[in-house]
Every structure is written in structure tokens, then in C-alpha cells.
PDB file of N, CA and C in Angstrom:
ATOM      1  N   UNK A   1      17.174  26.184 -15.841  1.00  0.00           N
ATOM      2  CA  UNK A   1      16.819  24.933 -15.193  1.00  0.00           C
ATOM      3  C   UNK A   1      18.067  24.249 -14.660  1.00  0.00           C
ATOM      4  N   UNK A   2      19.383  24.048 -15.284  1.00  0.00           N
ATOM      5  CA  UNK A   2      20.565  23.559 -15.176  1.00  0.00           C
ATOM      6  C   UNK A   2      20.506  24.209 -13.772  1.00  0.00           C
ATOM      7  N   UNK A   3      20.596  25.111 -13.249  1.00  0.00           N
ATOM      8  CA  UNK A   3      21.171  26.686 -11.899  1.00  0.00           C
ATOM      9  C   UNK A   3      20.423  25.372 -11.039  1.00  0.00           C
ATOM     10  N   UNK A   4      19.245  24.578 -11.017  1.00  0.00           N
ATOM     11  CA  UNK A   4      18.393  24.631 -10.018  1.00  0.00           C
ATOM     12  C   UNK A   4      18.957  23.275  -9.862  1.00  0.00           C
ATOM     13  N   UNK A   5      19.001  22.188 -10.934  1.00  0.00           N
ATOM     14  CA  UNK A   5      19.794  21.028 -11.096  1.00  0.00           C
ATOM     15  C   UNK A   5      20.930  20.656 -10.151  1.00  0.00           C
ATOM     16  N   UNK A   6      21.909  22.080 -10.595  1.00  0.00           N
ATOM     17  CA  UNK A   6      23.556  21.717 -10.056  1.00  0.00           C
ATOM     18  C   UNK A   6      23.491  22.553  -8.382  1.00  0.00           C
ATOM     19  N   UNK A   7      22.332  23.319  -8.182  1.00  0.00           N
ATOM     20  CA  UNK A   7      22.629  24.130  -7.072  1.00  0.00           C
ATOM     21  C   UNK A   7      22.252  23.130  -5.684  1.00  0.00           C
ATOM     22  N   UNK A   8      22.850  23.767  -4.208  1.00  0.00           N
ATOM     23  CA  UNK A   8      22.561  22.837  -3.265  1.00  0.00           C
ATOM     24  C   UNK A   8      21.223  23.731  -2.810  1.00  0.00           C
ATOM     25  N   UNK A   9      20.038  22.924  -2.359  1.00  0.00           N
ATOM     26  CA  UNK A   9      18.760  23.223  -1.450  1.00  0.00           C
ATOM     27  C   UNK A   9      18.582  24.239  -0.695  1.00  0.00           C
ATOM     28  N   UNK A  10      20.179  24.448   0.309  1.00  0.00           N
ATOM     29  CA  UNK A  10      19.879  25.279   1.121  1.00  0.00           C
ATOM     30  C   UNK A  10      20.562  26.634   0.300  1.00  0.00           C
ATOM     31  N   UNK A  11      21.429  26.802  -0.320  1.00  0.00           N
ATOM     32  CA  UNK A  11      21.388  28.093  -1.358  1.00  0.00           C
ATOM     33  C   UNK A  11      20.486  28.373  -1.892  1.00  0.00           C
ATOM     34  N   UNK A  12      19.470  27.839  -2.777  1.00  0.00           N
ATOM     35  CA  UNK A  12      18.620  27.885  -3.296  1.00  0.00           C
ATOM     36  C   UNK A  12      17.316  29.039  -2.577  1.00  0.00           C
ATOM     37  N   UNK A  13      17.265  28.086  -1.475  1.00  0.00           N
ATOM     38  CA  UNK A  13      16.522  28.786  -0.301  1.00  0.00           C
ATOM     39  C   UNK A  13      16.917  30.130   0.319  1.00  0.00           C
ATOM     40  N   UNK A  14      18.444  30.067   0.508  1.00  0.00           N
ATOM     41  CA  UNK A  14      19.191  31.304   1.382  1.00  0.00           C
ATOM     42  C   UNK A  14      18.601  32.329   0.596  1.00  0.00           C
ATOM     43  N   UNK A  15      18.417  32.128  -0.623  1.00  0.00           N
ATOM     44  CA  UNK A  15      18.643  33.434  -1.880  1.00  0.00           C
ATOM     45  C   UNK A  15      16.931  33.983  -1.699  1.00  0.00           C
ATOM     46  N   UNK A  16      16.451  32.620  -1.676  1.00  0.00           N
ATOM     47  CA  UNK A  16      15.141  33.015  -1.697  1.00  0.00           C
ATOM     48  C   UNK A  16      14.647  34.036  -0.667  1.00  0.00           C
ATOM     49  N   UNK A  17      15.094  33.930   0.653  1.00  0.00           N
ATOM     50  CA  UNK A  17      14.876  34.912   1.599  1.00  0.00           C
ATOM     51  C   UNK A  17      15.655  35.619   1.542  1.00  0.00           C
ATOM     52  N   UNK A  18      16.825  35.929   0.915  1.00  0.00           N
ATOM     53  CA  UNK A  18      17.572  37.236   0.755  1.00  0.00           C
ATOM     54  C   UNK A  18      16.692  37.845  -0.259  1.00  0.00           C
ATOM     55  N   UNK A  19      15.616  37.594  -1.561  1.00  0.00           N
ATOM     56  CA  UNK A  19      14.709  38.423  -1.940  1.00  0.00           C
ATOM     57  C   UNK A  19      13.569  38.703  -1.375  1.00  0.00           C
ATOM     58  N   UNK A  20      13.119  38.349   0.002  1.00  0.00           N
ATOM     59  CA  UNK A  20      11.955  38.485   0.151  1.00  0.00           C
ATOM     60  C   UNK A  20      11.739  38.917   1.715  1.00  0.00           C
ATOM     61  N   UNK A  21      12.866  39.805   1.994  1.00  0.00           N
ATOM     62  CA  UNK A  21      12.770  40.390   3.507  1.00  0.00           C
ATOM     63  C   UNK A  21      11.138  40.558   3.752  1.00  0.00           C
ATOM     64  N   UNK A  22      11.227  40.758   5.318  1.00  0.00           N
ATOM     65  CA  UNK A  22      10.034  40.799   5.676  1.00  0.00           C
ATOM     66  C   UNK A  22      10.180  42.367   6.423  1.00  0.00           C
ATOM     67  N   UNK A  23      10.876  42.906   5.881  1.00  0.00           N
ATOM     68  CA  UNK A  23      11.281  44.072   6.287  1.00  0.00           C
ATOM     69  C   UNK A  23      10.273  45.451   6.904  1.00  0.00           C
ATOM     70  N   UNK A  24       9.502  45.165   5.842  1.00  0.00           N
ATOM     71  CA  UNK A  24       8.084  45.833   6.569  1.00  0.00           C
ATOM     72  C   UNK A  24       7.651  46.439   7.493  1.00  0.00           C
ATOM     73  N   UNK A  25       7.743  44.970   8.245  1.00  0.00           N
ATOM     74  CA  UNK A  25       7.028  44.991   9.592  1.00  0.00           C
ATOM     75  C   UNK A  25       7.645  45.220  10.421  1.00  0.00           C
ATOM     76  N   UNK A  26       9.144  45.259  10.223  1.00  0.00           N
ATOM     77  CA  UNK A  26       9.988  45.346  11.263  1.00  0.00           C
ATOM     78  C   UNK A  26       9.525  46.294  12.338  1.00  0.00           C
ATOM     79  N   UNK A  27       9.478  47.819  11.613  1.00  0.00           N
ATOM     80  CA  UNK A  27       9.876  48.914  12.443  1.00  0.00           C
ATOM     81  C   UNK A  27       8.093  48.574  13.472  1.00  0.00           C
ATOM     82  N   UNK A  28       7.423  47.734  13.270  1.00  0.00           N
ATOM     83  CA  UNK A  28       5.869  47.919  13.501  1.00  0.00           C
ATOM     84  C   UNK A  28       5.656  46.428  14.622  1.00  0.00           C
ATOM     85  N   UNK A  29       7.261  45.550  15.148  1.00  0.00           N
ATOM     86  CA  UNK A  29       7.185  45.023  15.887  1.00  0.00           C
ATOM     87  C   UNK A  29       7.068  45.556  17.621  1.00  0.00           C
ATOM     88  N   UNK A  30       7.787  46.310  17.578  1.00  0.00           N
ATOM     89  CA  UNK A  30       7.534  46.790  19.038  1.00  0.00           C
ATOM     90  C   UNK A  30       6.216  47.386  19.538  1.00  0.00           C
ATOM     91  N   UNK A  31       5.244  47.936  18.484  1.00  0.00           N
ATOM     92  CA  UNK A  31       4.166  47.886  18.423  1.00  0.00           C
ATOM     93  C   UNK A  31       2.905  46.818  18.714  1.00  0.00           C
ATOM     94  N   UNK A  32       3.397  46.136  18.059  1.00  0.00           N
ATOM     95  CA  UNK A  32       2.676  44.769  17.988  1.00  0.00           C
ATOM     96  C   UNK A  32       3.012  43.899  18.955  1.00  0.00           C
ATOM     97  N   UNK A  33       4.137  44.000  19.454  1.00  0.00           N
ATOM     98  CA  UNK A  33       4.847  43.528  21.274  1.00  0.00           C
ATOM     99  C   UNK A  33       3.983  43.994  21.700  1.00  0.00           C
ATOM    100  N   UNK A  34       3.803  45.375  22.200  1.00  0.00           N
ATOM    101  CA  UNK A  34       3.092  46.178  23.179  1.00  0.00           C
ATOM    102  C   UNK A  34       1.510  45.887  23.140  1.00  0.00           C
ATOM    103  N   UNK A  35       0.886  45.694  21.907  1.00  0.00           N
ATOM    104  CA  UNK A  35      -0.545  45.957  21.974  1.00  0.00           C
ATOM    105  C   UNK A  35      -0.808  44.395  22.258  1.00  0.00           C
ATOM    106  N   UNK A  36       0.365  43.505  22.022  1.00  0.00           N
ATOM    107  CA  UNK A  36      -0.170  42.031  22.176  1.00  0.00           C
ATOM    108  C   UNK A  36      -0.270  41.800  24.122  1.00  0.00           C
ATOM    109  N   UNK A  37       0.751  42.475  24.398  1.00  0.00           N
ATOM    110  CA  UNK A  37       1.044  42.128  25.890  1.00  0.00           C
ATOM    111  C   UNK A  37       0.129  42.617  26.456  1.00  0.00           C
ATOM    112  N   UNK A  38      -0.816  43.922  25.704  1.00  0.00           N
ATOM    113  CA  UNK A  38      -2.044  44.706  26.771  1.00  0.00           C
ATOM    114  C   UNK A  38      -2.996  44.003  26.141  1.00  0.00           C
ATOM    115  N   UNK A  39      -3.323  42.651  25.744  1.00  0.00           N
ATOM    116  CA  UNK A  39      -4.377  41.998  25.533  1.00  0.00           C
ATOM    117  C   UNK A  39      -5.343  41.877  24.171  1.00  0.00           C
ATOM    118  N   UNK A  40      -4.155  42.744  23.233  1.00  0.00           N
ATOM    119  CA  UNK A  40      -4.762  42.597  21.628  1.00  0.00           C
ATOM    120  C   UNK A  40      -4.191  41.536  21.481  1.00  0.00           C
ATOM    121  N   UNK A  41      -5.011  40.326  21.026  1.00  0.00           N
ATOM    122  CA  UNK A  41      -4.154  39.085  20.116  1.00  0.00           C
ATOM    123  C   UNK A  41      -4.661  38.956  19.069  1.00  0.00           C
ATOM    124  N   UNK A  42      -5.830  39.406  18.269  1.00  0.00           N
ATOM    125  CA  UNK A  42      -6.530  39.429  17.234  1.00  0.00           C
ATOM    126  C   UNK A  42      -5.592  40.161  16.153  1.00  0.00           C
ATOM    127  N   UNK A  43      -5.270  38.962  15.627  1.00  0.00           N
ATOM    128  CA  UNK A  43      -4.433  39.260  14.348  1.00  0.00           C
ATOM    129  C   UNK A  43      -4.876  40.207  13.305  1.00  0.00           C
ATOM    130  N   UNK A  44      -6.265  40.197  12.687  1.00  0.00           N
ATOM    131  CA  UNK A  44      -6.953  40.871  11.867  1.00  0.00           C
ATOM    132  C   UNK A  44      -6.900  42.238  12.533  1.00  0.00           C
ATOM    133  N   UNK A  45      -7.433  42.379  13.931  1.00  0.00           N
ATOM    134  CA  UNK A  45      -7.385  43.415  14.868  1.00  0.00           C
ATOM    135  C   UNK A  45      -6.000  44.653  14.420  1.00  0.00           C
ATOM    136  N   UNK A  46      -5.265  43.717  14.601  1.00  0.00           N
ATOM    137  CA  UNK A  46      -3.794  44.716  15.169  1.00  0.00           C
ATOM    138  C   UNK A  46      -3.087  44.760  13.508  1.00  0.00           C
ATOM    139  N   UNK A  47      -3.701  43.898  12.716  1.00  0.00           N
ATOM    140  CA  UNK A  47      -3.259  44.196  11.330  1.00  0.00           C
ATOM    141  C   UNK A  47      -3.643  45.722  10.773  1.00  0.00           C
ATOM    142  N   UNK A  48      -5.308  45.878  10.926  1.00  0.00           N
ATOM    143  CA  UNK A  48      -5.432  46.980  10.718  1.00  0.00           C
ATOM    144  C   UNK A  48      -5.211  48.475  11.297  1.00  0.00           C
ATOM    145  N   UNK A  49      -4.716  47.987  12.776  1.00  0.00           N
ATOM    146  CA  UNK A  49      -4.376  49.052  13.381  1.00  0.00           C
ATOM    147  C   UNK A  49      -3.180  49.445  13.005  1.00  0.00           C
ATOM    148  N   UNK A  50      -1.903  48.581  12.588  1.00  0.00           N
ATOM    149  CA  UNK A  50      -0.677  48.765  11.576  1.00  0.00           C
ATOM    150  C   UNK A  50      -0.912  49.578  10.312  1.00  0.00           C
ATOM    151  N   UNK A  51      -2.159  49.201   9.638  1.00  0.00           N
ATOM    152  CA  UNK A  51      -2.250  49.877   8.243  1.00  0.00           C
ATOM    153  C   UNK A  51      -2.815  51.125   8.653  1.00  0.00           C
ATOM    154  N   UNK A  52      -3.599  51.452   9.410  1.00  0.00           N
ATOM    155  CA  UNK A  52      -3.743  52.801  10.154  1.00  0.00           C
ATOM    156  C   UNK A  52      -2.137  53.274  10.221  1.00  0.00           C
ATOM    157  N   UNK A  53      -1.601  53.238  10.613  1.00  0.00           N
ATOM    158  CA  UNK A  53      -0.002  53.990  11.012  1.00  0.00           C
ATOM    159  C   UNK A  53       0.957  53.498  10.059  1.00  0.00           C
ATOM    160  N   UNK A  54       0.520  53.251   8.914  1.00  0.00           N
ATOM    161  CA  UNK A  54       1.526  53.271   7.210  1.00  0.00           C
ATOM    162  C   UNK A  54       2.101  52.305   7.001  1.00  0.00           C
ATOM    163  N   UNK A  55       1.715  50.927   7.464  1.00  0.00           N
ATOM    164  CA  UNK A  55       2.003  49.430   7.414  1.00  0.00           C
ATOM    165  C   UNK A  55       1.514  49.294   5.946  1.00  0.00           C
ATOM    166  N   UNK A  56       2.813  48.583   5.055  1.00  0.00           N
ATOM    167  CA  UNK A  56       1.925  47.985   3.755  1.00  0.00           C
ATOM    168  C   UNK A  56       2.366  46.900   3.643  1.00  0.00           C
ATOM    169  N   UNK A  57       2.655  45.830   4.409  1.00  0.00           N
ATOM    170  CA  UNK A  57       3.013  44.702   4.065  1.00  0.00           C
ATOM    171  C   UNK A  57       1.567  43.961   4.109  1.00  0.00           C
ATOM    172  N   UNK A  58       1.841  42.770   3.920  1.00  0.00           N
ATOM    173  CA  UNK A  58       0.386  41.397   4.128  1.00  0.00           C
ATOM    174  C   UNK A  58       0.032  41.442   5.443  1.00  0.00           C
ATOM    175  N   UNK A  59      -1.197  41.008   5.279  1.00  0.00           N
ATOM    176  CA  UNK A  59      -2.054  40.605   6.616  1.00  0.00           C
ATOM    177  C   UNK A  59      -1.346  38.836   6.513  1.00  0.00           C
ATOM    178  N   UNK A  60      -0.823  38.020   5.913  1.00  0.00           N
ATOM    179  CA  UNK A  60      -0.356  37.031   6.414  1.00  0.00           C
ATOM    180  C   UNK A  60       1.064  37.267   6.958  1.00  0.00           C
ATOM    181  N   UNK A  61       2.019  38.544   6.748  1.00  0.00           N
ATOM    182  CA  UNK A  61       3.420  38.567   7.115  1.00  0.00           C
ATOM    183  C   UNK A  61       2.507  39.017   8.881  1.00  0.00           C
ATOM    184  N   UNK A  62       2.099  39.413   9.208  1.00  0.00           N
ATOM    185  CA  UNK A  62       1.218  40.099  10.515  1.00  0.00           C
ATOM    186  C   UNK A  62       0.560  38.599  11.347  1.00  0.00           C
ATOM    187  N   UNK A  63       0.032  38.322  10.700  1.00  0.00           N
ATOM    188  CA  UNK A  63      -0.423  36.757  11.389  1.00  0.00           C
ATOM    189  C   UNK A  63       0.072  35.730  11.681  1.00  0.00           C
ATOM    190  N   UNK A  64       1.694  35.426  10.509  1.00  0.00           N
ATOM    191  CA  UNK A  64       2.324  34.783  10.784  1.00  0.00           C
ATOM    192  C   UNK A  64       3.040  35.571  12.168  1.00  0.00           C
ATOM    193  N   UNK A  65       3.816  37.030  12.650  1.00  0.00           N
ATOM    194  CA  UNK A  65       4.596  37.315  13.728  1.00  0.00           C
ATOM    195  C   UNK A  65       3.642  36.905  14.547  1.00  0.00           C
ATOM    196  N   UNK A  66       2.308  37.109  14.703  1.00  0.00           N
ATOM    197  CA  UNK A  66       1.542  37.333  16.059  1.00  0.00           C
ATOM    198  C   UNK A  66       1.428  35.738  16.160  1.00  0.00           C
ATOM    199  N   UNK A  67       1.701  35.040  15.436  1.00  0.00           N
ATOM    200  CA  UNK A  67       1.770  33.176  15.808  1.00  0.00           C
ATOM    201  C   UNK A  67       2.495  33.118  16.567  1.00  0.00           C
ATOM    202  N   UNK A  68       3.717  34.257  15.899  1.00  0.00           N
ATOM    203  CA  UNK A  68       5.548  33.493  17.088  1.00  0.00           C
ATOM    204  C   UNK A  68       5.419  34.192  18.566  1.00  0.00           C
ATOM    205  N   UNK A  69       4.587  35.188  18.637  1.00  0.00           N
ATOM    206  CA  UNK A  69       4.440  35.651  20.214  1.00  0.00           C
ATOM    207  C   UNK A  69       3.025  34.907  20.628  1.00  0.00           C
ATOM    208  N   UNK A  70       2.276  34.170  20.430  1.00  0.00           N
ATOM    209  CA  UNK A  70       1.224  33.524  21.019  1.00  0.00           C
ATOM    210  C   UNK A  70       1.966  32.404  20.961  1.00  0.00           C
ATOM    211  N   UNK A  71       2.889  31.623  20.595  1.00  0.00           N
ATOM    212  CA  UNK A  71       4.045  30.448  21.176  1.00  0.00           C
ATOM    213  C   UNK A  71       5.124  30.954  22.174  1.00  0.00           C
ATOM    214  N   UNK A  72       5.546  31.947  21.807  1.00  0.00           N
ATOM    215  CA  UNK A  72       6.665  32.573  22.949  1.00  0.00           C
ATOM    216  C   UNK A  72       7.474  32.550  22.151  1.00  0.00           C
ATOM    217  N   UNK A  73       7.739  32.573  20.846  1.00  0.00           N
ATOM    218  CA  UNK A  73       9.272  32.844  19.973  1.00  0.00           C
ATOM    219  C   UNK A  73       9.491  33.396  19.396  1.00  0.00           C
ATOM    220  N   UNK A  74       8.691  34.492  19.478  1.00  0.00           N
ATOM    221  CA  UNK A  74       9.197  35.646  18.755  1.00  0.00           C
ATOM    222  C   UNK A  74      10.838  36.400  19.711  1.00  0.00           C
ATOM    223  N   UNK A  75      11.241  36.757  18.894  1.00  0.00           N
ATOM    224  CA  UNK A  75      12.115  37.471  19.677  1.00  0.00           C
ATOM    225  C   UNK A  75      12.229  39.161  20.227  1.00  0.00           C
ATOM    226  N   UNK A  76      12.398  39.003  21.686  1.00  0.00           N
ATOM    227  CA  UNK A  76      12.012  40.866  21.980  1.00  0.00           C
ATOM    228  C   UNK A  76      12.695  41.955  20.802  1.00  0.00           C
ATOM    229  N   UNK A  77      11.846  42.678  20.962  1.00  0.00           N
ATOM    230  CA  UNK A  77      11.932  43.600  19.900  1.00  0.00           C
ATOM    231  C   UNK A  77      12.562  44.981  21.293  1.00  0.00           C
ATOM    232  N   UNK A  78      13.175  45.708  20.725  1.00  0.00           N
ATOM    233  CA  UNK A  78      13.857  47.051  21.660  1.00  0.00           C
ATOM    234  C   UNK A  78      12.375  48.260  21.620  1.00  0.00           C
ATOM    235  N   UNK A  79      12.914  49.055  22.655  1.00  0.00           N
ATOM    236  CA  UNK A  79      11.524  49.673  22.767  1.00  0.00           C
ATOM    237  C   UNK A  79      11.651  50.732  21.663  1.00  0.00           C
ATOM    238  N   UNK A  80      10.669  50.906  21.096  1.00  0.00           N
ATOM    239  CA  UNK A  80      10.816  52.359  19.780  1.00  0.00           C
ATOM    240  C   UNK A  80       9.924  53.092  19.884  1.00  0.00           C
ATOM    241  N   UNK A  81       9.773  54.212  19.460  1.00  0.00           N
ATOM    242  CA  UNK A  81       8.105  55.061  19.471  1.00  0.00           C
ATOM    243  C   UNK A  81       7.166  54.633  18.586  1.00  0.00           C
ATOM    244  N   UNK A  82       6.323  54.252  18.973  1.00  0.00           N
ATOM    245  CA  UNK A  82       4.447  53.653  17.923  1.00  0.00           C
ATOM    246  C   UNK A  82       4.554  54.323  16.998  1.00  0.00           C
ATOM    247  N   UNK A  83       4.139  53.937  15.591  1.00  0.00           N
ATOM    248  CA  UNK A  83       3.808  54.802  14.911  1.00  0.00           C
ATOM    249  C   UNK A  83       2.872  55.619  15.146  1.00  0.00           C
ATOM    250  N   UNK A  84       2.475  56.853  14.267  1.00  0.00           N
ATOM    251  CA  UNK A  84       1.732  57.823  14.306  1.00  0.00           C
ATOM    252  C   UNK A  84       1.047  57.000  13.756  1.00  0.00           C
ATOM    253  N   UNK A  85      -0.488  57.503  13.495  1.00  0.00           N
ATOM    254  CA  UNK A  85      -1.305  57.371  12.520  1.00  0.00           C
ATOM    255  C   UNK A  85      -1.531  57.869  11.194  1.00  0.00           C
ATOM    256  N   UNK A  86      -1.514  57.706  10.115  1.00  0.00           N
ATOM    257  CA  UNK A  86      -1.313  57.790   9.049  1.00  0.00           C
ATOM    258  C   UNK A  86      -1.788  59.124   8.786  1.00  0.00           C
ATOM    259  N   UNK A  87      -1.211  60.341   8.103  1.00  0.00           N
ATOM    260  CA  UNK A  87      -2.032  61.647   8.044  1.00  0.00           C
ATOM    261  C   UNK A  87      -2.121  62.329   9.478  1.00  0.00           C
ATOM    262  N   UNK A  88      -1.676  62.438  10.806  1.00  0.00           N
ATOM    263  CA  UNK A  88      -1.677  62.608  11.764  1.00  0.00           C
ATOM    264  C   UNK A  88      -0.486  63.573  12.095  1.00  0.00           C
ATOM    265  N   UNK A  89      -0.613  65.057  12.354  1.00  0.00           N
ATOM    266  CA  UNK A  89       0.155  65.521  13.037  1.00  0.00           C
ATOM    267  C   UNK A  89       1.764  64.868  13.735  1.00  0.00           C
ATOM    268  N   UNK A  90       3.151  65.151  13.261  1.00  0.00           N
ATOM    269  CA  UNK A  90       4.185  64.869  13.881  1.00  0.00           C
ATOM    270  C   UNK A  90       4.135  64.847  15.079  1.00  0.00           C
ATOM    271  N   UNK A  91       4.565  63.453  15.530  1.00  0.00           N
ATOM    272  CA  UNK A  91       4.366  63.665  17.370  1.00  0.00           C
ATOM    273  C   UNK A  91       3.385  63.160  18.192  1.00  0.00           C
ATOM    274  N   UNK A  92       2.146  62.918  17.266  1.00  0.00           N
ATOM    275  CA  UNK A  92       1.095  62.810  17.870  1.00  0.00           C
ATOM    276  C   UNK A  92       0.659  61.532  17.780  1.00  0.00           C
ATOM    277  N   UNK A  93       0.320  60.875  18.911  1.00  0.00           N
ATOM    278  CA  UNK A  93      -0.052  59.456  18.712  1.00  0.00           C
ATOM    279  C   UNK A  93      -1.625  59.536  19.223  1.00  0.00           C
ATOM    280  N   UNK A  94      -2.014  58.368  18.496  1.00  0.00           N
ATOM    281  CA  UNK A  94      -3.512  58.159  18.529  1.00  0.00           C
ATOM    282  C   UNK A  94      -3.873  56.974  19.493  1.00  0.00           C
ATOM    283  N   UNK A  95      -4.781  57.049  20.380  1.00  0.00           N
ATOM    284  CA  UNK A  95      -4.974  55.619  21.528  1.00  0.00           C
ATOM    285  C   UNK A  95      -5.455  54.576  20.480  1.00  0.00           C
ATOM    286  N   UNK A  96      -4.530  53.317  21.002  1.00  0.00           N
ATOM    287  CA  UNK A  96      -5.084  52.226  20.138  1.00  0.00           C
ATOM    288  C   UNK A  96      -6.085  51.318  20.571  1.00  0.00           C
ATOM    289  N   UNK A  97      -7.114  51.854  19.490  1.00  0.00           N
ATOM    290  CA  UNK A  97      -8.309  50.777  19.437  1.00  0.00           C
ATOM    291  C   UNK A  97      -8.506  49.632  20.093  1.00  0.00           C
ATOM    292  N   UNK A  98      -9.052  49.092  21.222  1.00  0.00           N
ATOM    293  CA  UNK A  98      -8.962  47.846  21.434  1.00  0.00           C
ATOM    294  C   UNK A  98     -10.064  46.709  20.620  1.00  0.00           C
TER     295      UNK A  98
END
């Protein structure tokens, strides 16, 4: 209790998101760029199309990114290859569901 007492707010905090990357989703942003810009905005939608292609983070870490690109602040993501679909042949990509 003393640590939380003597410590300053924003350390407190820094640490907190140094345990709790959102790391996840990362590699599954350029994805989620792409399917948002061809007219998927359905968060639930494109959540499960992530867990299709080996996404295990939250459906709220997914709803919260697709907030920051339906405001415009997300930041561009570089272009990468889609994931596969989960159990799917190397290489092979599956058309995504609209």
C-alpha cells in the first residue's frame, strides 16, 4: 500500500500498460484497416473474422481499435499479408466474409 502512497500517478499508470500490451492485435491491424476501408465496420463482424485467422485477444481490445478508425485516429498500419484462416493450408487465404 505504502508503493501506491509514495508513487507518482503517471508511473503508476506507465507500469500499468507496460503489463498489459495490446499486443495481440497488432499483427491483425492491417487487416482490420483493409476490411474497414472495403466497408466492414461491424465490430462484432470483423472480430470474428480475426478469431477465424488465430486472433485471441478480446472482442473489447477489437471494438475499442475499430472506434479509433471510425474517428480517424487510428494510426496507418504498413501493409502485411492477412492472416490465413485458422487450420488452412500455408499460403492460402480465404475471401472475407462480408
Amino acid at each position: 500500500m505504502r508503493h501506491y502512497l509514495t508513487t507518482d500517478l503517471h508511473q503508476i499508470l506507465a507500469s500499468a500498460c507496460e503489463r498489459r500490451p495490446n499486443g495481440h492485435i497488432n499483427r491483425f491491424k492491417p487487416y482490420l484497416q483493409q476490411r474497414f476501408r472495403g466497408g466492414a465496420t461491424n465490430a462484432a463482424g470483423l472480430f470474428r473474422e480475426i478469431r477465424e485467422r488465430g486472433y485471441r485477444g478480446s472482442r473489447v481490445v477489437v471494438t475499442k481499435y475499430i472506434a479509433t478508425l471510425r474517428a480517424g485516429t487510428a494510426a496507418p498500419e504498413p501493409a502485411q499479408p492477412i492472416p490465413a484462416l485458422a487450420g488452412s493450408p500455408p499460403g492460402s487465404r480465404a475471401a472475407p466474409t462480408p
